[in-house]
Protein backbone atom coordinates (compact mmCIF):
# COMPACT_ATOMS: atom_id res chain seq x y z
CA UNK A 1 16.29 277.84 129.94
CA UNK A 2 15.35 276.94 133.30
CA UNK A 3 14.71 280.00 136.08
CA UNK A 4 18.01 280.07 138.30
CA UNK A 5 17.57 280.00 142.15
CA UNK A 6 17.82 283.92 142.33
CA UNK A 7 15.33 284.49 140.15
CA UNK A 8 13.14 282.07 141.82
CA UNK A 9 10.49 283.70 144.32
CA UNK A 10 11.38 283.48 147.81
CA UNK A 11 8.50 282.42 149.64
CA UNK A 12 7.52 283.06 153.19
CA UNK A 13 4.96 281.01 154.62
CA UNK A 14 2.36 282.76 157.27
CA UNK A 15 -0.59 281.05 158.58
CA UNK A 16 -3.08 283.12 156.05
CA UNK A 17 -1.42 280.72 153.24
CA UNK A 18 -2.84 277.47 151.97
CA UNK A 19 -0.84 274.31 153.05
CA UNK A 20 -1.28 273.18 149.21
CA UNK A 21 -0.64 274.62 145.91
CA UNK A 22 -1.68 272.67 143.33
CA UNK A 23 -0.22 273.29 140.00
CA UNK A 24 -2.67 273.21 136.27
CA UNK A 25 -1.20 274.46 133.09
CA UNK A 26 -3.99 274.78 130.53
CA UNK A 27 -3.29 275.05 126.37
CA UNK A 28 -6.65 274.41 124.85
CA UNK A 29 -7.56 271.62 127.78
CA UNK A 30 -11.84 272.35 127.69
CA UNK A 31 -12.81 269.14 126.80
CA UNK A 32 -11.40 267.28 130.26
CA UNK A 33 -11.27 270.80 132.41
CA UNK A 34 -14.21 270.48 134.31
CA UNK A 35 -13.90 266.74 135.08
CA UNK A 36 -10.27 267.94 136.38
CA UNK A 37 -11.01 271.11 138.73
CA UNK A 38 -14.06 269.22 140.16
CA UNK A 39 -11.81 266.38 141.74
CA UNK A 40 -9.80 268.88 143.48
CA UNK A 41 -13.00 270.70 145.01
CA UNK A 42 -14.19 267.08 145.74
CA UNK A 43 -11.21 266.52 148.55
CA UNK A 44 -11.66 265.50 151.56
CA UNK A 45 -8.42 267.85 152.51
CA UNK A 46 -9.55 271.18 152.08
CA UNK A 47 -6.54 273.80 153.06
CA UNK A 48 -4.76 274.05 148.82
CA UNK A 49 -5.58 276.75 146.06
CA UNK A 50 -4.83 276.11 142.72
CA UNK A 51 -2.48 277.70 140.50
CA UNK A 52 -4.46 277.78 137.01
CA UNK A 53 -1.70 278.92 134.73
CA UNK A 54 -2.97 279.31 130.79
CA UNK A 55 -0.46 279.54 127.88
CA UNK A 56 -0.87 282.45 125.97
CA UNK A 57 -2.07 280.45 122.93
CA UNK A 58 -5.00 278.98 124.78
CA UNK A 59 -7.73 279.96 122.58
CA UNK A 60 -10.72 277.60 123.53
CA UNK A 61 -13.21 278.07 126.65
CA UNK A 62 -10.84 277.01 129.00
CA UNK A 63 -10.01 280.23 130.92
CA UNK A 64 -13.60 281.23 131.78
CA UNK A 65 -14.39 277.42 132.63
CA UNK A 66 -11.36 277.98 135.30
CA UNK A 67 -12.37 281.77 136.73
CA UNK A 68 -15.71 279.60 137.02
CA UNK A 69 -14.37 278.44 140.74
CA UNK A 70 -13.99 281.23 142.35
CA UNK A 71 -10.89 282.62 144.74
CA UNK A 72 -9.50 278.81 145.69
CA UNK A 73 -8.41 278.77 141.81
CA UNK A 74 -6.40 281.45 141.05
CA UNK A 75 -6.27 281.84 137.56
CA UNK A 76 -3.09 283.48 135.28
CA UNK A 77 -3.11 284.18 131.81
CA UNK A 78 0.54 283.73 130.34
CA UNK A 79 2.41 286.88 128.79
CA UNK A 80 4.38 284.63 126.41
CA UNK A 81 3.87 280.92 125.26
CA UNK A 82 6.28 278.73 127.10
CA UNK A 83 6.88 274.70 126.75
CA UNK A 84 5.50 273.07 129.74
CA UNK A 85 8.37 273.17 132.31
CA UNK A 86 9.27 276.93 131.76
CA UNK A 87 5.42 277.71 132.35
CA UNK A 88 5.32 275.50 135.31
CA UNK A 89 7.95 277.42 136.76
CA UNK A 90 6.22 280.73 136.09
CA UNK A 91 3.30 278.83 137.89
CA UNK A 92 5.32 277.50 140.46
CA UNK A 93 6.57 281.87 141.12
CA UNK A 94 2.44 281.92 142.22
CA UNK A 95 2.28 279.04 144.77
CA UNK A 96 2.37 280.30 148.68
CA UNK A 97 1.61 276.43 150.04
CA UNK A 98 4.04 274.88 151.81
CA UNK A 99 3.69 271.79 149.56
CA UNK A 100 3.53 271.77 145.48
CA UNK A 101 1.34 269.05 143.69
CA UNK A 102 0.54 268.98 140.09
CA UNK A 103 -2.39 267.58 138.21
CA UNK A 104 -2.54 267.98 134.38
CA UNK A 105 -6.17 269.33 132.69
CA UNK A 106 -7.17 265.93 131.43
CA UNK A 107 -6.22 263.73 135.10
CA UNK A 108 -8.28 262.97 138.02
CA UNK A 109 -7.90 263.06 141.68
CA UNK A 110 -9.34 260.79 143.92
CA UNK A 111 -10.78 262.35 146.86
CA UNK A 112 -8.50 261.34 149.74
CA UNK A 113 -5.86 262.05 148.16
CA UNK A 114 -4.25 264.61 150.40
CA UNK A 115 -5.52 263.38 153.27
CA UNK A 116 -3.71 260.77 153.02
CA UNK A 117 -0.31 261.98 151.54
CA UNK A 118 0.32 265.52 153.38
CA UNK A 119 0.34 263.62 156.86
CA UNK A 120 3.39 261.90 155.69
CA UNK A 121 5.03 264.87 155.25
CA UNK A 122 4.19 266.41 157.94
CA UNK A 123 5.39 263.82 160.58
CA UNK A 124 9.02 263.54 158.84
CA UNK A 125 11.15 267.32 157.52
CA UNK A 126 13.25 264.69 155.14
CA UNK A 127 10.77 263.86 153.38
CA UNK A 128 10.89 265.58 150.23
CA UNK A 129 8.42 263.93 147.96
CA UNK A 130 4.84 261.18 148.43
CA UNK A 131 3.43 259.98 145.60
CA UNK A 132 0.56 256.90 145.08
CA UNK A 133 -0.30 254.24 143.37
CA UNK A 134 -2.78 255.24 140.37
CA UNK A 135 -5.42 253.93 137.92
CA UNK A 136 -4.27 254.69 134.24
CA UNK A 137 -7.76 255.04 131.73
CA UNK A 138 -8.22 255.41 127.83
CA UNK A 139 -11.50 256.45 126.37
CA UNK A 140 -12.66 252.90 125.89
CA UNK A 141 -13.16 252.42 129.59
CA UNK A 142 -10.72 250.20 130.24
CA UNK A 143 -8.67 251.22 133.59
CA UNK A 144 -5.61 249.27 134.88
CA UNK A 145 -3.75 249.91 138.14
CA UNK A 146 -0.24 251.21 137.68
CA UNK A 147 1.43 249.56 140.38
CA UNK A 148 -1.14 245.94 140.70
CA UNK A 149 1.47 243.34 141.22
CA UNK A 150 4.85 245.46 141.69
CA UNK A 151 4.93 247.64 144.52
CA UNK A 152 7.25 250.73 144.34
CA UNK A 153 10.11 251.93 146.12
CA UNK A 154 10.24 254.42 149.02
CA UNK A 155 12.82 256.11 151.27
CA UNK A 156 16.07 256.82 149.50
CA UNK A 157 14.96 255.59 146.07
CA UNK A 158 17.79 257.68 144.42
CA UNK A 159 19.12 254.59 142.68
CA UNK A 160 15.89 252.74 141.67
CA UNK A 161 14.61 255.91 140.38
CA UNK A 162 17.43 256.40 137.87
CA UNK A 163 16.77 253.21 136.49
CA UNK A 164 12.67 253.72 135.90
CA UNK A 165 10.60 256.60 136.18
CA UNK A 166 7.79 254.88 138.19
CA UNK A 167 6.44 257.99 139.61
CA UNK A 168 3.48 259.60 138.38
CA UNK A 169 3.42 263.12 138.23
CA UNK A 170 -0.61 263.31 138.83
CA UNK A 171 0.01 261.40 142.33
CA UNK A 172 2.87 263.69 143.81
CA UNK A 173 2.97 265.89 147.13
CA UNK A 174 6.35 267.92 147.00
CA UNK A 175 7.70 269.98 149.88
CA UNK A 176 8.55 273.16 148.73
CA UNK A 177 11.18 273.38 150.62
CA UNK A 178 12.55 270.59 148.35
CA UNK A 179 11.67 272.14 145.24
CA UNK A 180 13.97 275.71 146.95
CA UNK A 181 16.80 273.70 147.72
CA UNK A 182 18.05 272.91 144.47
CA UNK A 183 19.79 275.66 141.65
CA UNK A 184 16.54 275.69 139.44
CA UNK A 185 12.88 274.15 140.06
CA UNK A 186 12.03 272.65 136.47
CA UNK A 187 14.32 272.37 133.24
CA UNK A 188 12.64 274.59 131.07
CA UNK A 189 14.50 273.02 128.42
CA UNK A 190 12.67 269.58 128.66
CA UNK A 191 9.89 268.74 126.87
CA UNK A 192 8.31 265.94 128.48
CA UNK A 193 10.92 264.30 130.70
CA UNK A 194 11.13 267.52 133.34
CA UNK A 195 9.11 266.11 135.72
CA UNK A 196 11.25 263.05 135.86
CA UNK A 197 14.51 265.50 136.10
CA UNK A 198 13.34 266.93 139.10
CA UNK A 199 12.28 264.03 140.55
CA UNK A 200 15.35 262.35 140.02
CA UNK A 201 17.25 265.51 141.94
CA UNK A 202 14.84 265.82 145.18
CA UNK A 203 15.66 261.79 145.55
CA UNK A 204 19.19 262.35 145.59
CA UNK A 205 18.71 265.02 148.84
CA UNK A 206 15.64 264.10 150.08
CA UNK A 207 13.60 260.99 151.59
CA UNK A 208 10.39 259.86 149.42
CA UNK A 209 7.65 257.98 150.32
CA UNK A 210 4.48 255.97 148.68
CA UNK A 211 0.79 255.34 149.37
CA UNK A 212 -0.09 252.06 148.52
CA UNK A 213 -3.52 252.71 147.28
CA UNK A 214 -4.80 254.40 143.74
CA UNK A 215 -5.37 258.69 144.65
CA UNK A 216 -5.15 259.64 141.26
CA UNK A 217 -6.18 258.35 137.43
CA UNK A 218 -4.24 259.06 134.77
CA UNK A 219 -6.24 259.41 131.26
CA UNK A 220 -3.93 257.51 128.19
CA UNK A 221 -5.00 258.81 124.79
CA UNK A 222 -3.59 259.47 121.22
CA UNK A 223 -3.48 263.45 121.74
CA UNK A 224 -1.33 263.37 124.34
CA UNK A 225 2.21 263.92 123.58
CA UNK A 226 3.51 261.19 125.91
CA UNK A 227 1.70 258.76 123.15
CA UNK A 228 2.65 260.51 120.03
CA UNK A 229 6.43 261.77 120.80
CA UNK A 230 7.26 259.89 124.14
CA UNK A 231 9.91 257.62 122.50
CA UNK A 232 12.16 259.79 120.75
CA UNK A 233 11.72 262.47 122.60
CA UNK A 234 12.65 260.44 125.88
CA UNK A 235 15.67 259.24 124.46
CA UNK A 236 16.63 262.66 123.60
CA UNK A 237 16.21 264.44 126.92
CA UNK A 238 17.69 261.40 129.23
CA UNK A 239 20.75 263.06 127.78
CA UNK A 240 19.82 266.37 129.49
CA UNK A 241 19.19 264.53 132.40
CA UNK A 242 22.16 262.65 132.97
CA UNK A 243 24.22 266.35 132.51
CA UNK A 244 22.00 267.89 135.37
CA UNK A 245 22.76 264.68 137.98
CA UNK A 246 26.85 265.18 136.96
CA UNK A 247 26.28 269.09 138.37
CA UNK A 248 24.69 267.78 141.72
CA UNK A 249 25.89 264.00 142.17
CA UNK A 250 29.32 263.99 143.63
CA UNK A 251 31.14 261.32 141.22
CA UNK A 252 28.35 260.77 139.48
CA UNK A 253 29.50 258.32 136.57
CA UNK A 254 31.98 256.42 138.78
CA UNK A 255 29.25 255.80 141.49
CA UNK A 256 26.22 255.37 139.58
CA UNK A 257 27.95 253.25 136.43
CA UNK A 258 25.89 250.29 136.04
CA UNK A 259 22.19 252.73 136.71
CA UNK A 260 23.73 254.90 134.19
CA UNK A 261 24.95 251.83 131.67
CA UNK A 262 21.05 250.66 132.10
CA UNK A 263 19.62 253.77 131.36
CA UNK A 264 21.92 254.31 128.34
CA UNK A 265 20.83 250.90 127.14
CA UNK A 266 17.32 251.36 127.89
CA UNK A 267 17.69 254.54 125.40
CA UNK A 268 19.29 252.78 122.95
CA UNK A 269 17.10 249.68 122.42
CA UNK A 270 14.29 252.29 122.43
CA UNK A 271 16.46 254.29 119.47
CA UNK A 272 16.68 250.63 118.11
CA UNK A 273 13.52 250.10 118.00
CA UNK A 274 12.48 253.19 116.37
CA UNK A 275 14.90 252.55 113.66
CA UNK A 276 13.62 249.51 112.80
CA UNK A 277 10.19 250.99 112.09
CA UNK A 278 11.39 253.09 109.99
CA UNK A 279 12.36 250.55 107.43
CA UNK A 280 16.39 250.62 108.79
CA UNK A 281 17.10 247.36 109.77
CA UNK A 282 20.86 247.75 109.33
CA UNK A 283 20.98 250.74 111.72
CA UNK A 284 18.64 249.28 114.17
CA UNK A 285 20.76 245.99 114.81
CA UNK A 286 24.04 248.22 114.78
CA UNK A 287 22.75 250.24 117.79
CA UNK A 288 21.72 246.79 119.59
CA UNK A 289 24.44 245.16 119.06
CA UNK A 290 26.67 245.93 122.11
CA UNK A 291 24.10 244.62 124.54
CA UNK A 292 23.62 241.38 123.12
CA UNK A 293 25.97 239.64 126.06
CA UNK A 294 23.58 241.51 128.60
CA UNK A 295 20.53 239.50 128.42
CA UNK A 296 18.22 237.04 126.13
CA UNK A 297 15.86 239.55 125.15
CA UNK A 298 18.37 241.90 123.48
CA UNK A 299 19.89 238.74 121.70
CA UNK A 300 16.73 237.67 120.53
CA UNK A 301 15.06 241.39 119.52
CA UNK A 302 18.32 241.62 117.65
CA UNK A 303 17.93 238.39 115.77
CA UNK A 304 14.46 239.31 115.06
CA UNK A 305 15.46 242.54 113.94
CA UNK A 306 16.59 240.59 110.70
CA UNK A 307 12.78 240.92 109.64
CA UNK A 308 10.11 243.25 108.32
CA UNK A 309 9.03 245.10 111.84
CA UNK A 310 5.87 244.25 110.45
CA UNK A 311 6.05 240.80 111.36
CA UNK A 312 7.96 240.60 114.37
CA UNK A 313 7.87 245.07 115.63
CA UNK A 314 4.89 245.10 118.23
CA UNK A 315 5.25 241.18 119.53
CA UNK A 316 8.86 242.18 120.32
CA UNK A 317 8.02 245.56 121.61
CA UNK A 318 5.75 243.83 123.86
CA UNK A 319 7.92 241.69 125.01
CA UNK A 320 10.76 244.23 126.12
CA UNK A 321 7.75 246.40 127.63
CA UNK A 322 7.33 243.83 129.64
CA UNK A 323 10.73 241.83 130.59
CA UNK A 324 12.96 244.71 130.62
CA UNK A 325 12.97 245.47 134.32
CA UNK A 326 13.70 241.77 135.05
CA UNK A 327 16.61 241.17 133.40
């Protein structure tokens, strides 16, 4: 379960605090660590500590590679072993910086990254959240940027958030005073989607903005669970997700019906899809079928869907990757 407001540290700010706490929870992260901490200490923006938060069932080198740094990382060993989003709040109890960012073990910053980002907080009190364009990188080398033709949205992106999750969690600046404001920082009962979930909620309130420029790079490889569970377990938790926006979101369904039909059928052709490599042709057209009026692509993935997957799967998986958010 996610930490309710009252048992949420209450923080007071005083000028001995950093402006910045930057978030890391480690479980067995050595093998990126250093590459990590070192693009933090490489800022040009130096007033942030980091919270270094290790699971309990960390067993590999990666603690005494963290209480390497010295007193600008301070490092936590966990009590009990938590998924991510109820050890990021634990983490999040440690931060005395007026703003939160997060980078994961195995990510990158780029060094102007806060620089660039806390000024834009600082000028405006509504603005809850900045995040940045970034370069996404697999072990082969090859790098792409995230946002290289399609530029993002900023100011009240409530709406266009709901629809895609096009923020990066490595490129964020939160205030905290955004994070305080709501019933409960993370949903400790997400798995991968909590960053998202919280996202979504500090849009609704508060003002976002964007940096049109790479600050971060985000690595892509098989051992990540984004790449080996993101799928099914996104389609899962937008479920969760949808519950939390009915508690805040004043009319929620009635206002936000055709976001909330998109991301429902966004989950579904996803489900779909899944089905379909599983051998269950039958169930995967069944589960398409009420979107075939909606656009081409779902008419044609569902006629297609009258095949092996091994034929026609990743060439039609490509091509809703990449049409979806056009239709």
């Amino acid at each position: 379960m996610s930490l309710s407001k009252d048992n949420q540290s209450q923080k007071l700010f005083d000028s001995s605090a950093p402006t910045v706490s930057i978030i890391m929870n480690c479980l067995n992260c050595e093998r990126y660590l250093r590459e990590a901490i070192d693009s933090v200490f490489a800022q040009t923006y130096e007033d942030w500590e980091i919270i270094f938060w290790e699971d309990k069932a960390s067993e590999d080198n990666s603690g005494n590679i963290a209480k390497s740094y010295g007193s600008k990382l301070r490092y936590f060993k966990a009590d009990v072993s938590l998924p991510l989003y109820g050890a990021r709040n634990l983490a999040m109890q440690k931060a005395r910086g007026k703003y939160i960012a997060i980078l994961d073990c195995d990510d990158l910053w780029l060094p102007t990254k806060l620089e660039e980002q806390i000024p834009l907080l600082e000028r405006d009190d509504g603005m809850g959240l900045v995040y940045s364009d970034a370069f996404m990188f697999n072990e082969k080398g090859k790098e792409k940027r995230q946002f290289r033709i399609n530029k993002p949205y900023r100011g009240n992106i409530f709406s266009e958030l709901l629809l895609c999750n096009f923020i990066n969690t490595q490129t964020v600046v939160i205030r905290r005073e955004a994070f305080d404001s709501m019933d409960h920082w993370f949903d400790g009962r997400l798995i991968l989607a909590g960053d998202y979930d919280a996202y979504l909620r500090i849009s609704y309130r508060w003002k976002v903005d964007y940096v049109d420029k790479p600050l971060a790079r985000y690595r892509v490889h098989r051992n990540s669970k984004s790449w080996k569970d993101g799928r099914k377990l996104l389609t899962v938790e937008l479920d969760l997700i949808m519950e939390n926006l009915k508690q805040i979101v004043y009319e929620f369904e009635d206002k936000y019906s055709a976001e909330i039909k998109a991301v429902k059928r966004s989950r579904d052709v996803k489900l779909s899809l899944l089905d379909w490599e599983k051998g269950d042709k039958k169930k995967a057209r069944k589960r398409l079928r009420v979107y075939i009026h909606d656009g081409i692509y779902y008419l044609l993935l569902y006629l297609l869907m009258y095949l092996p997957y091994h034929y026609a799967f990743y060439p039609c998986y490509r091509m809703y990757t990449k049409n979806i958010m056009a239709d």
